[in-house]
Protein backbone atom coordinates (compact mmCIF):
# COMPACT_ATOMS: atom_id res chain seq x y z
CA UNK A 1 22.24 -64.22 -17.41
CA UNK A 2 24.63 -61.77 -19.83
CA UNK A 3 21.47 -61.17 -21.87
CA UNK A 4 19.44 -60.18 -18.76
CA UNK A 5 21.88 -57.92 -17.42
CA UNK A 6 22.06 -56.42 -21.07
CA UNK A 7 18.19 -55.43 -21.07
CA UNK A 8 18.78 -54.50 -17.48
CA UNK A 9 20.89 -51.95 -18.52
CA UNK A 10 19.75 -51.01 -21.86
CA UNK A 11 15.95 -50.34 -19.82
CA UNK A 12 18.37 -47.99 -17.50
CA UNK A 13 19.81 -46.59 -20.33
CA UNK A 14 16.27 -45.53 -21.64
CA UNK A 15 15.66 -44.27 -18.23
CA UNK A 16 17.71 -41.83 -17.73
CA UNK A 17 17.89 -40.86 -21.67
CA UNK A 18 13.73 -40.10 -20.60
CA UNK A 19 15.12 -38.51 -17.47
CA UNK A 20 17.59 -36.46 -19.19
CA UNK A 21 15.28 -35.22 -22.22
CA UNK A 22 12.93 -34.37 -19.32
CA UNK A 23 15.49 -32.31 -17.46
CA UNK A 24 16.51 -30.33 -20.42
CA UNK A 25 13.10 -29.34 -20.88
CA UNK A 26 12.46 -28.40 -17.60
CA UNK A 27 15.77 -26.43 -17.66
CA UNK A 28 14.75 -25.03 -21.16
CA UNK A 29 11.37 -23.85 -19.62
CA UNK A 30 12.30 -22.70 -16.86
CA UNK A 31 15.29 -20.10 -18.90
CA UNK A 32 12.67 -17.62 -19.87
CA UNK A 33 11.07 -17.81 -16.41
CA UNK A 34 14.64 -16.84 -14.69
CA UNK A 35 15.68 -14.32 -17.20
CA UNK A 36 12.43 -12.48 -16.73
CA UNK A 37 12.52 -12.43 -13.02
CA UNK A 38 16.12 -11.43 -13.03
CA UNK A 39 15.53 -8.24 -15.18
CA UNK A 40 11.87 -7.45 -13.70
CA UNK A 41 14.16 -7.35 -10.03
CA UNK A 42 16.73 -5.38 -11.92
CA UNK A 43 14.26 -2.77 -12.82
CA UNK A 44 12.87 -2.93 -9.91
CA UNK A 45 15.33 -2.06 -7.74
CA UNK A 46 16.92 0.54 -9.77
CA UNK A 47 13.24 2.06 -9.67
CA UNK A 48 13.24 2.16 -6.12
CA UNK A 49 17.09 3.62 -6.09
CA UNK A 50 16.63 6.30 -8.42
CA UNK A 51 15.15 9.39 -6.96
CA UNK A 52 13.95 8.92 -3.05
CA UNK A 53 16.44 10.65 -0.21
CA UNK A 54 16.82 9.23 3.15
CA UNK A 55 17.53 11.26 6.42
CA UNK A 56 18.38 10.50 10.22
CA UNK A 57 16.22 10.95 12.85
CA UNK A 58 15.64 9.85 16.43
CA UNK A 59 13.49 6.86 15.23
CA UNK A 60 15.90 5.55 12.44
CA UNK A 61 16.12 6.24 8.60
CA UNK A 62 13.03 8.14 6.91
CA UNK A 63 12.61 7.97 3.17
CA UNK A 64 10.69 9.88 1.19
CA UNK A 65 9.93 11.72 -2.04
CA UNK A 66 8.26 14.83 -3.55
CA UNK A 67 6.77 16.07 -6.47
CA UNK A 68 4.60 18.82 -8.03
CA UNK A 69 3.88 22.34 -6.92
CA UNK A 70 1.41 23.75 -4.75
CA UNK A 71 0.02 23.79 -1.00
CA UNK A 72 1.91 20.89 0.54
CA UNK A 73 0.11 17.43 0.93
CA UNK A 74 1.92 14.06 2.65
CA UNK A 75 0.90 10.96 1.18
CA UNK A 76 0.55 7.89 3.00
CA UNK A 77 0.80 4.68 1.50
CA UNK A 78 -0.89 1.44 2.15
CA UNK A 79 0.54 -1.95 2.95
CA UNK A 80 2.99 -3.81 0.85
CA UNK A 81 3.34 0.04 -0.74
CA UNK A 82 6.56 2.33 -0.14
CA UNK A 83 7.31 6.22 -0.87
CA UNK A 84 7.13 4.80 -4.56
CA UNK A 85 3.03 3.86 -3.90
CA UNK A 86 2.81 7.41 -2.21
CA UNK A 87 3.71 8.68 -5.50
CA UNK A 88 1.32 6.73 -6.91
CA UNK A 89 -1.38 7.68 -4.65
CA UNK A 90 -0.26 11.56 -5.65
CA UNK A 91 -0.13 10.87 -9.46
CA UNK A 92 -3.81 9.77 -9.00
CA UNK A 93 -5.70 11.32 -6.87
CA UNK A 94 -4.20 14.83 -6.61
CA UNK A 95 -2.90 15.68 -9.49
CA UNK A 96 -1.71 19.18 -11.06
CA UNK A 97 -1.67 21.83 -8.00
CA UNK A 98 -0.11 20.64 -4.96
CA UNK A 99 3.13 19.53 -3.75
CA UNK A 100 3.47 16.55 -2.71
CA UNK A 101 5.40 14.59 -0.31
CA UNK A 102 5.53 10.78 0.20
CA UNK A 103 7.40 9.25 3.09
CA UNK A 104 8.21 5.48 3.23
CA UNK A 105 6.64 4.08 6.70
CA UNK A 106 8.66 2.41 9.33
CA UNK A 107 10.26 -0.95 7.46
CA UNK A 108 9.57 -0.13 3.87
CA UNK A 109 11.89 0.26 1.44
CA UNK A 110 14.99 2.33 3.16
CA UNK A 111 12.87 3.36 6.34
CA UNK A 112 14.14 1.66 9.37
CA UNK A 113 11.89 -0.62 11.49
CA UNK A 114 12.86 -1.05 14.93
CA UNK A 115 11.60 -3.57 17.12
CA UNK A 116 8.26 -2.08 19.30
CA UNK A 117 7.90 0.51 16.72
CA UNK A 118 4.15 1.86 17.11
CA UNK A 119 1.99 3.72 14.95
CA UNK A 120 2.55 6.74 17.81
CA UNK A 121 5.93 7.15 16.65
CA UNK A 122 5.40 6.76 12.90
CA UNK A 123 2.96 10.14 13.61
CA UNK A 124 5.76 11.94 15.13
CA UNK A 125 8.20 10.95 12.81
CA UNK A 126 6.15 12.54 9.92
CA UNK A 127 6.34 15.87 12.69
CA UNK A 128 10.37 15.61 11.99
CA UNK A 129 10.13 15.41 8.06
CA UNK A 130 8.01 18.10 7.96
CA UNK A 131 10.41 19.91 9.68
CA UNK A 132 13.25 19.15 7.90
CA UNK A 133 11.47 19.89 4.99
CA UNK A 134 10.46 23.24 6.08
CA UNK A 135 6.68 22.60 5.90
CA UNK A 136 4.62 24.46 8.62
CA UNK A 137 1.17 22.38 7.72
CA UNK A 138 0.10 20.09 5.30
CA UNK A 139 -2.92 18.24 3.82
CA UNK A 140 -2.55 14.30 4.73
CA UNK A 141 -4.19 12.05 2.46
CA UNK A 142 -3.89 7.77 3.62
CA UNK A 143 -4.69 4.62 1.71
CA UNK A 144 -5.07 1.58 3.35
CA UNK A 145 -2.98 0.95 6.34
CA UNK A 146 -1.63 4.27 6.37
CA UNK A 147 -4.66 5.59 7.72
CA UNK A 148 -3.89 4.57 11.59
CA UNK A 149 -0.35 6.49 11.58
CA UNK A 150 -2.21 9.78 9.58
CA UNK A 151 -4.86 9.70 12.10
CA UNK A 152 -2.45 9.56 14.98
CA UNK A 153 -0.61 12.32 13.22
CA UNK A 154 -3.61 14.61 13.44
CA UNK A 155 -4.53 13.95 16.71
CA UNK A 156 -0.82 14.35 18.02
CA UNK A 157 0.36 17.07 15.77
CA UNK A 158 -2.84 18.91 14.91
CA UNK A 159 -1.10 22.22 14.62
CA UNK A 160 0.39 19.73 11.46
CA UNK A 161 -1.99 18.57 9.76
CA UNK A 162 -4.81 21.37 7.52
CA UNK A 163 -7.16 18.30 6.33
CA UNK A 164 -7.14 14.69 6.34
CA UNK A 165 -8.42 12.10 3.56
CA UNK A 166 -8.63 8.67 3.99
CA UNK A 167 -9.22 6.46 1.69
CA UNK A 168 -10.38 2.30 2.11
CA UNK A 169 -8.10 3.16 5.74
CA UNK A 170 -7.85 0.88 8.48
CA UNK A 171 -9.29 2.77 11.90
CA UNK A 172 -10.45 1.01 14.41
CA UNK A 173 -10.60 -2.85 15.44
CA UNK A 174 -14.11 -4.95 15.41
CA UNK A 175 -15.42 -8.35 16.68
CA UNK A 176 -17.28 -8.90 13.98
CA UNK A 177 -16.64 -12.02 12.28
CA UNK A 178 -16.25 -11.19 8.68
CA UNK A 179 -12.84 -9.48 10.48
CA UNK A 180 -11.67 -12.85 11.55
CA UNK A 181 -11.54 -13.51 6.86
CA UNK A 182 -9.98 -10.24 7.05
CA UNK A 183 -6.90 -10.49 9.12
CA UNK A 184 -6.32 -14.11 7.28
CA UNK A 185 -6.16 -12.10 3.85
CA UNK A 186 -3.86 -9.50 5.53
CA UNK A 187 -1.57 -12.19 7.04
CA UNK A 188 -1.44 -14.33 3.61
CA UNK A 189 -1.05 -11.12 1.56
CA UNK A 190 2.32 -10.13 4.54
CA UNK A 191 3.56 -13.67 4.32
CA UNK A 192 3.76 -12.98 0.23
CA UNK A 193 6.52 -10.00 0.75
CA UNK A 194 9.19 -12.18 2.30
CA UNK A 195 11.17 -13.31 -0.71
CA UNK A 196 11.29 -11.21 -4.17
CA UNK A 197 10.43 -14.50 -5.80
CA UNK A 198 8.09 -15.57 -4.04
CA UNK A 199 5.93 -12.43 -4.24
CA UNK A 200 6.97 -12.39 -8.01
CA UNK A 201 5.86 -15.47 -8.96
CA UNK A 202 2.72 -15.62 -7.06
CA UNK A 203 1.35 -12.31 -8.37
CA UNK A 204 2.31 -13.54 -11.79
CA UNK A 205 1.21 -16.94 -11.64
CA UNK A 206 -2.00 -16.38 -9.71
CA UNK A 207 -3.09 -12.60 -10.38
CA UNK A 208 -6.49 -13.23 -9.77
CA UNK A 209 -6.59 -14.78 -6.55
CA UNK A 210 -3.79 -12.01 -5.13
CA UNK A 211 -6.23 -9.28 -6.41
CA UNK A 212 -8.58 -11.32 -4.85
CA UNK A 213 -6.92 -11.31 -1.53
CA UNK A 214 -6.43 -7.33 -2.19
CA UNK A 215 -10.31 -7.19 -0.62
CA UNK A 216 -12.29 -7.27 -3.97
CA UNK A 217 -14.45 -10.33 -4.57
CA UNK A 218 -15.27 -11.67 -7.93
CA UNK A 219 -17.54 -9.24 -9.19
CA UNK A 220 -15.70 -6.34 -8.69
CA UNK A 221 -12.51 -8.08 -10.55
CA UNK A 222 -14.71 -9.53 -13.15
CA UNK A 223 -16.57 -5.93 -13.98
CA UNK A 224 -13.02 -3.99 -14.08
CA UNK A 225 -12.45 -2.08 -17.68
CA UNK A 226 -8.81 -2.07 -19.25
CA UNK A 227 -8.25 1.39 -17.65
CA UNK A 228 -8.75 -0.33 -14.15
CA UNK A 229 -7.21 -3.00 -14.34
CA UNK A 230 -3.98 -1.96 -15.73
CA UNK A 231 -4.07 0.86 -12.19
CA UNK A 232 -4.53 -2.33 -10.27
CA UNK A 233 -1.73 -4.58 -11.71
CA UNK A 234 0.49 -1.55 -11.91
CA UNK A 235 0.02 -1.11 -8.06
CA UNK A 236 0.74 -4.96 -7.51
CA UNK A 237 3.67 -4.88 -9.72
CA UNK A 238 5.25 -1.41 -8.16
CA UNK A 239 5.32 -3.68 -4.39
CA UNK A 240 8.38 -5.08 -6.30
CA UNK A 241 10.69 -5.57 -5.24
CA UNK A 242 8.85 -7.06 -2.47
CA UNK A 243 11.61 -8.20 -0.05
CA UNK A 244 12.12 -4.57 1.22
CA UNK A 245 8.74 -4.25 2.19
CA UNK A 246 8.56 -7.33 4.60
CA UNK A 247 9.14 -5.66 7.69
CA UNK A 248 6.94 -2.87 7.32
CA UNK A 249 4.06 -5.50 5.79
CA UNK A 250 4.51 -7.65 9.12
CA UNK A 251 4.57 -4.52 11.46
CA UNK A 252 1.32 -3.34 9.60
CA UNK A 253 -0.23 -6.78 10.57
CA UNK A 254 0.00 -6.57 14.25
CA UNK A 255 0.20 -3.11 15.13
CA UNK A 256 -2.55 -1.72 17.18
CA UNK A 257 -5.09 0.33 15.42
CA UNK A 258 -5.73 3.74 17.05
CA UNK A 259 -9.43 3.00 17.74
CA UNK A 260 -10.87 5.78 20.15
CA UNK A 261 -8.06 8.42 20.01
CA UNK A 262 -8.93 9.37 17.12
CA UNK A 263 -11.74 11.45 18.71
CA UNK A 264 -9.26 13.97 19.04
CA UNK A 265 -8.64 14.31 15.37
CA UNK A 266 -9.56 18.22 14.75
CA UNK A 267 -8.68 18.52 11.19
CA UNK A 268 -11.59 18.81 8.81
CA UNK A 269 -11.78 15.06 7.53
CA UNK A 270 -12.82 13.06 4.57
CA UNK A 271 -13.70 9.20 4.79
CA UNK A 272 -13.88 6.99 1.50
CA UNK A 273 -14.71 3.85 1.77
CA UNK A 274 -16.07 0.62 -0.38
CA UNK A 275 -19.07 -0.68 1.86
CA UNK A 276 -18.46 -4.32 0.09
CA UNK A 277 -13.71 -3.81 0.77
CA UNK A 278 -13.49 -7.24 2.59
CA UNK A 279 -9.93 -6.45 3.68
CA UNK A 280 -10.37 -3.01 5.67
CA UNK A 281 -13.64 -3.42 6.54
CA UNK A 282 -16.46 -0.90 6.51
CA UNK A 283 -17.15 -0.78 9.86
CA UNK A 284 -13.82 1.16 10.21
CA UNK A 285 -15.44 4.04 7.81
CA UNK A 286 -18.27 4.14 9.99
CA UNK A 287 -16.05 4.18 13.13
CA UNK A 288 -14.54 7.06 11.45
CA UNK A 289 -17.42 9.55 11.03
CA UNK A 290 -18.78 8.51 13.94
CA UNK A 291 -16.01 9.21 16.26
CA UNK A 292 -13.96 12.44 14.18
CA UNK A 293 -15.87 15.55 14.75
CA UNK A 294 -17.47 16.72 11.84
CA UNK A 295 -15.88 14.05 9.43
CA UNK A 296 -17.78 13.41 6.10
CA UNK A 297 -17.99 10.08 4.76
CA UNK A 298 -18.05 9.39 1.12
CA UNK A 299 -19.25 5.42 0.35
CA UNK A 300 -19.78 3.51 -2.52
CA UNK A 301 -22.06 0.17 -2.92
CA UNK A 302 -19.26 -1.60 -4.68
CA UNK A 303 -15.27 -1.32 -5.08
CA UNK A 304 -14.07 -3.62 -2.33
CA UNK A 305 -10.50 -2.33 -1.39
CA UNK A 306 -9.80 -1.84 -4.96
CA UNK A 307 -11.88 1.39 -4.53
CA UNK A 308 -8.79 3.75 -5.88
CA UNK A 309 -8.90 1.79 -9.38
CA UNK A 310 -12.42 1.02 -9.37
CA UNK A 311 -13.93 4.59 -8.55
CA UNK A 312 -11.22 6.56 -9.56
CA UNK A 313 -12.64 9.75 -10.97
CA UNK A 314 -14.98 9.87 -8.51
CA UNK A 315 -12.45 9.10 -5.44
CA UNK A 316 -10.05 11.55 -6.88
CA UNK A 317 -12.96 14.43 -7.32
CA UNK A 318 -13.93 13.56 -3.79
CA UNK A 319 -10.36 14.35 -2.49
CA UNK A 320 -9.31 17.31 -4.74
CA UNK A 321 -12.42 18.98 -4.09
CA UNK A 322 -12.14 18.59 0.01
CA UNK A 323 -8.48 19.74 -0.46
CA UNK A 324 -9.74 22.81 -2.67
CA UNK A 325 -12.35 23.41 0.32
CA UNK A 326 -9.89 23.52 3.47
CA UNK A 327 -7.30 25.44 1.46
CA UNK A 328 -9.69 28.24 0.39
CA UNK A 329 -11.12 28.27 3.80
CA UNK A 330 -7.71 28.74 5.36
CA UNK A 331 -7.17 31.62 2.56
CA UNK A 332 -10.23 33.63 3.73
CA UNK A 333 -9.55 33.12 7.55
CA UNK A 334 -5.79 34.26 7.37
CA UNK A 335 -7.45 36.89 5.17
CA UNK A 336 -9.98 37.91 8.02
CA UNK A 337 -7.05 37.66 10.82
């Protein structure tokens, strides 16, 4: 009997020896793993501290930040993005030659989101930092989801806005059924920005499928050069931290689209859009010039809704060269007056 208990416990013994060598390695592993999260979220967050200023208004905190010199343009970023993807966007697309401003929409980074916040008042809100800032008019240019609070801007305020640009925006809703794959990517890619780690992990862990969920299928991520993929991983890397973003990601997931109103967008408009971006679908570019008076649409055959990265010389010539137009055509009619 005393020699069975002996194995007994010498077979425990081995056990948890196994159990304990096993442990050490996963805490071993799993060291580099913490220590690289914890300073990526230290950067992070002192990135997103460092230069952006915050003011009151009726509707809560606004954030925002500027840069460059030039006729004024606001920048409007896209979900999961923040002032710090508006200057992004600016660095870009626009360039040397304009000034630019880039707000943070309603629950991203140190905006405030208030419950039955709409689209309506994230137009007017961009009304008040204009005129705290001192800015008459100004060119809009929208990625993404920001395109449903720019267009409401130019409808509301069009004494505002000189030109819009719009670029892979959400505009109007559709019951077609590639929308239903659509609003699943949008709700996965929302559920991602709830926890820093979460988000962290997952884009680092499974890069290819996130991108993937970013409206691009697998030929446009397989074809992408260096040059485009390192824009595309540094815009998934700049939505940390992600945590701060939540709100606004989930209020971009249900809010209503503008659909029809925007036929009272006046400003002369640009629309550029992927016909193969499988998260804001093309029927919203089409929507677009079909609806805005005299809007011009810009397509491509392939980009998906990585269209920024994947077309980038020619998305950024498309947009300097419409805000060139409107700006010299507002020169020669003050000129006239």
């Amino acid at each position: 009997m005393s020699e069975r208990r002996g194995r007994k416990r010498e077979s425990t013994q081995r056990r948890m020896a196994v159990a304990a060598v096993a442990a050490a390695a996963a805490v071993a592993a799993a060291a580099p793993v913490a220590l690289a999260y914890t300073l990526d979220m230290r950067r992070a967050y002192g990135r997103i501290r460092a230069s952006s200023t915050v003011i009151p208004s009726p509707y809560g905190d606004i954030e925002y930040t500027t840069g460059g010199s030039g006729p004024p343009v606001v920048v409007i970023h896209g979900s999961g993005g923040g002032c710090d993807q508006g200057e992004l966007i600016a660095h870009s697309l626009l360039g040397d030659g304009f000034g630019w401003i880039a707000p943070s929409r309603f629950g991203y980074l140190r905006s405030t989101f208030s419950e039955g916040a709409t689209f309506v008042e994230q137009a007017h809100a961009y009304a008040l930092l204009l005129d705290h800032l001192g800015v008459r008019e100004a060119a809009v240019v929208a990625l993404s989801h920001g395109g449903p609070s720019a267009l409401l801007f130019a409808a509301l305020h069009p004494e505002r806005v000189s030109s819009l640009a719009l670029v892979s925006c959400g505009v109007a809703s559709t019951a077609e059924p590639a929308q239903e794959s659509a609003d699943h990517r949008g709700t996965m890619l929302a559920s991602l920005f709830r926890h820093d780690a979460l988000y962290w992990a997952v884009t680092r862990l499974f890069r290819r499928r996130v991108t993937a969920l970013m409206g691009a299928d697998d030929a446009v991520i397989g074809a992408l050069t260096p040059e485009q993929r390192a824009l595309v991983d540094e815009v998934i890397d700049r939505m940390n931290p992600a945590a701060p973003r939540a709100a606004g990601a989930a209020f971009d997931n249900r809010a209503a689209l503008p659909n029809a109103r925007i036929a009272a967008v006046r400003a002369p408009t640009l629309i550029v859009h992927a016909e193969d971006d499988r998260l804001q679908l093309y029927h919203n570019a089409e929507f677009a010039v079909r609806t805005i008076p005299d809007a011009r649409l810009v397509s491509f055959a392939r980009g998906g809704h990585l269209l920024m990265a994947v077309q980038l010389a020619a998305v950024r010539e498309a947009v300097r060269n419409h805000l060139h137009t409107v700006s010299s055509a507002g020169k020669r009619g003050r000129a006239c007056a």
